[in-house]
Protein backbone atom coordinates (compact mmCIF):
# COMPACT_ATOMS: atom_id res chain seq x y z
CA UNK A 1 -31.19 -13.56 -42.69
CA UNK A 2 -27.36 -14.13 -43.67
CA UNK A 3 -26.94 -10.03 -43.80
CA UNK A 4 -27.47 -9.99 -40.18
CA UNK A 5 -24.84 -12.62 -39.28
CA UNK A 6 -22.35 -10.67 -41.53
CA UNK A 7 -23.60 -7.27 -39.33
CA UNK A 8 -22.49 -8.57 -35.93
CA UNK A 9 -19.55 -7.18 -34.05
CA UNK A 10 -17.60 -9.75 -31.77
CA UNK A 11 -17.23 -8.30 -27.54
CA UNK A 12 -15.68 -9.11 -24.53
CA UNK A 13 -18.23 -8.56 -21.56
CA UNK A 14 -16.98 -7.74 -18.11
CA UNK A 15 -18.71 -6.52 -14.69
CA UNK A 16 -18.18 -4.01 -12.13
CA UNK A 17 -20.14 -3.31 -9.39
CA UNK A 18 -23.10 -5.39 -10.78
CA UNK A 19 -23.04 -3.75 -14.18
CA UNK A 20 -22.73 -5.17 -17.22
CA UNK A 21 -19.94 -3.22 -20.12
CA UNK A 22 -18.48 -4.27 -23.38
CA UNK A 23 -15.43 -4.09 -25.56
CA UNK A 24 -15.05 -4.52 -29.22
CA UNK A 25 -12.66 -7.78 -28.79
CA UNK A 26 -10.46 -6.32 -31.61
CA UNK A 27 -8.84 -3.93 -28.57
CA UNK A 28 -8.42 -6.61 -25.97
CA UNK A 29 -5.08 -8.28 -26.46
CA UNK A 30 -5.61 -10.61 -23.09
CA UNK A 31 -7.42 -11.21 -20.25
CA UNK A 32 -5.52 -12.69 -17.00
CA UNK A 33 -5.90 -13.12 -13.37
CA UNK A 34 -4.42 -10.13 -11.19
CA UNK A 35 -0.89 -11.42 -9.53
CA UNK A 36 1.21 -8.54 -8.50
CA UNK A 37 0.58 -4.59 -9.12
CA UNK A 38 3.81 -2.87 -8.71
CA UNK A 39 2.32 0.73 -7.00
CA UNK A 40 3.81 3.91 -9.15
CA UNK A 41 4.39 7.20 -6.94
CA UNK A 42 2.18 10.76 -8.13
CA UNK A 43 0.13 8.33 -10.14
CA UNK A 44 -3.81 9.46 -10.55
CA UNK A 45 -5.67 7.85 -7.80
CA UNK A 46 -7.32 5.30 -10.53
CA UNK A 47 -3.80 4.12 -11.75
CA UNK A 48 -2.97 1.30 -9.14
CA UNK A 49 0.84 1.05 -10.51
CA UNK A 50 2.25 -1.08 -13.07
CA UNK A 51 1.97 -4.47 -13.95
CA UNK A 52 4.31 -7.41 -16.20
CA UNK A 53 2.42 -8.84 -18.72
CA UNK A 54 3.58 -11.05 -21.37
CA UNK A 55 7.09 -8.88 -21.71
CA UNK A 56 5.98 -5.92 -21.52
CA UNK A 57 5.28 -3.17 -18.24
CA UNK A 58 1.56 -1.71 -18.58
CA UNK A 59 0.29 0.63 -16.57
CA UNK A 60 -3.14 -0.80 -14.34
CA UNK A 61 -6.17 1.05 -14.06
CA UNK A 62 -8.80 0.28 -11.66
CA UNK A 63 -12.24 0.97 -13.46
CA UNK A 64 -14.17 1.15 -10.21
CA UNK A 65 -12.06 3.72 -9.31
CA UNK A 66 -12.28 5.76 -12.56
CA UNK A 67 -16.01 5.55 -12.36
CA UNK A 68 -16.37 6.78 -9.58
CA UNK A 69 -17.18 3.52 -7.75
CA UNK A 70 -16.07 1.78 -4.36
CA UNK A 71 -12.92 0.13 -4.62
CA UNK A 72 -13.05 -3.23 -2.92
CA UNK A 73 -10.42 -5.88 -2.71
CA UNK A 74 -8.98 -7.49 -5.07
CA UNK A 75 -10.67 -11.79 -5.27
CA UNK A 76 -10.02 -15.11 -7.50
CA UNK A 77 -12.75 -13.80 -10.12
CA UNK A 78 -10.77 -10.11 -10.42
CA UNK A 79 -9.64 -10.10 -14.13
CA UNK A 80 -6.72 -7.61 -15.46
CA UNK A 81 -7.84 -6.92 -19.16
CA UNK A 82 -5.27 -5.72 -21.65
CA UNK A 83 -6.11 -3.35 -24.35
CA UNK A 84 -4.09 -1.93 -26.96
CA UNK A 85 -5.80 1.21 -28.77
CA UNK A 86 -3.40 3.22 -31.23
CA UNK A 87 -0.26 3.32 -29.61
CA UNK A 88 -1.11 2.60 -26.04
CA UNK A 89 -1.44 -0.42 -24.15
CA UNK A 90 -3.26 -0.11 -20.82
CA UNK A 91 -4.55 -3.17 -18.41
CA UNK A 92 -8.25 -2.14 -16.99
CA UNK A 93 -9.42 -4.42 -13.73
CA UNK A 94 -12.85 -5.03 -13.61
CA UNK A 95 -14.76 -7.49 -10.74
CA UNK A 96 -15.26 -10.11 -13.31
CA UNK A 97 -14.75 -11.22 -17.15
CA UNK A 98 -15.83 -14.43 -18.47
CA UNK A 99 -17.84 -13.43 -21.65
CA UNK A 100 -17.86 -13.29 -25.41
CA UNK A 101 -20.37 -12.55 -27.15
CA UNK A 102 -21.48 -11.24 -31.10
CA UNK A 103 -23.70 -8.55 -31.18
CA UNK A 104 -25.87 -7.31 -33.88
CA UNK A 105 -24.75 -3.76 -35.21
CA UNK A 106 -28.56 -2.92 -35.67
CA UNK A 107 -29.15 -3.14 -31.87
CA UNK A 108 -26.33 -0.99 -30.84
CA UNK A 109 -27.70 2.23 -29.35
CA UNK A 110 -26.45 5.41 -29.05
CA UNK A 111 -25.92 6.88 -25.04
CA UNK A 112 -28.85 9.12 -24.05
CA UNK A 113 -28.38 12.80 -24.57
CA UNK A 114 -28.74 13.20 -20.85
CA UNK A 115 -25.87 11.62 -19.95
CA UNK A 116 -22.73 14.01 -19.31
CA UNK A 117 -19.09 14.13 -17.71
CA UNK A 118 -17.31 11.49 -17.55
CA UNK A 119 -19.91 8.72 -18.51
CA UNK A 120 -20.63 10.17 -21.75
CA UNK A 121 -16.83 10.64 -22.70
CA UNK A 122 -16.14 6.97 -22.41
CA UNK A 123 -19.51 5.29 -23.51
CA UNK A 124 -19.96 4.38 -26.66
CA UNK A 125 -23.28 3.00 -27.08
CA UNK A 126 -25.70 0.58 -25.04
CA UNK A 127 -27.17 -3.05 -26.08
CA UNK A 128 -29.96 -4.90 -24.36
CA UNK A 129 -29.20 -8.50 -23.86
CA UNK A 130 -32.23 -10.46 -23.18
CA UNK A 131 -32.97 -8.98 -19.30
CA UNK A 132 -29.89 -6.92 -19.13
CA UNK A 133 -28.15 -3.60 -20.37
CA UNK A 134 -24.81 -3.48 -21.19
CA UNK A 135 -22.64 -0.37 -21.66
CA UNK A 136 -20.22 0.03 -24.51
CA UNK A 137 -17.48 1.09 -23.64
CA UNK A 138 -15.09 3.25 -25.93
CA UNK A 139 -11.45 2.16 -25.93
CA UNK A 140 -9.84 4.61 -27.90
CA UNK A 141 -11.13 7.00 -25.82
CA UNK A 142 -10.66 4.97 -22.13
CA UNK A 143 -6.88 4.84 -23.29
CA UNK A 144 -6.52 8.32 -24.67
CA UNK A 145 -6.64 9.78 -20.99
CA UNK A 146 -3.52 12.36 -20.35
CA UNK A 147 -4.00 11.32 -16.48
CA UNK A 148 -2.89 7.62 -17.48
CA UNK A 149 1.00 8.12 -16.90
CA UNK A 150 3.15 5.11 -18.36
């Protein structure tokens, strides 16, 4: 049916740790390889410092880190992703980006009830793509974060 072409939202998949989340594209202004982080002193331990990007200095969050996850090193597949939400602009480093995808509205699901803390607060919804889930993340609310000093 046309009407479910027109109901598809465009998304920028990204990994970490061997799972699979999503952004609305609209809120990613680049993607780019990680060159140099520029540390920032009394930063939250998930702000790795500052980076240059394009003319501007954005702050760097490491997602593994926010999460909750092991921090590993940084590799050639390491991807800083910019996002702009309201009046912030924040780069988020995830293991891996490579993928854009559209996804029908109507298979968007809401997070379980049963998830609470700090997963709920940024997760937006989940999709299944043919054998995989992937978690929707909610930029507006991954960039509203008082800890996230610029």
């Amino acid at each position: 049916m046309l009407d479910n072409l027109n109901d598809s939202e465009p998304f920028i998949l990204f990994e970490l740790a061997g799972t699979t989340y999503a952004l609305r594209s609209y809120f990613v202004q680049q993607m780019e390889m990680i060159e140099q982080i520029t540390p920032v002193p009394n930063a939250a331990p998930f702000v790795e410092g500052v980076v240059f990007s394009r003319g501007q200095v954005i702050p760097a969050v490491n997602l593994r880190v926010r999460f909750g996850l092991e921090k590993i090193p940084y590799n050639p597949r390491t991807r800083l992703i910019v996002i702009h939400a309201g009046s912030r602009t924040v780069g988020v480093i995830a293991d891996t980006a490579r993928e854009f995808i559209s996804v029908p509205v109507s298979t968007i699901q809401p997070p379980p009830e049963a998830i609470s803390g700090l997963s709920s607060k940024y997760l937006e919804g989940i999709v299944t793509l043919g054998e995989r889930l992937v978690l929707i993340l909610n930029a507006e609310e991954l960039l509203n974060s008082a800890e996230i000093e610029e």
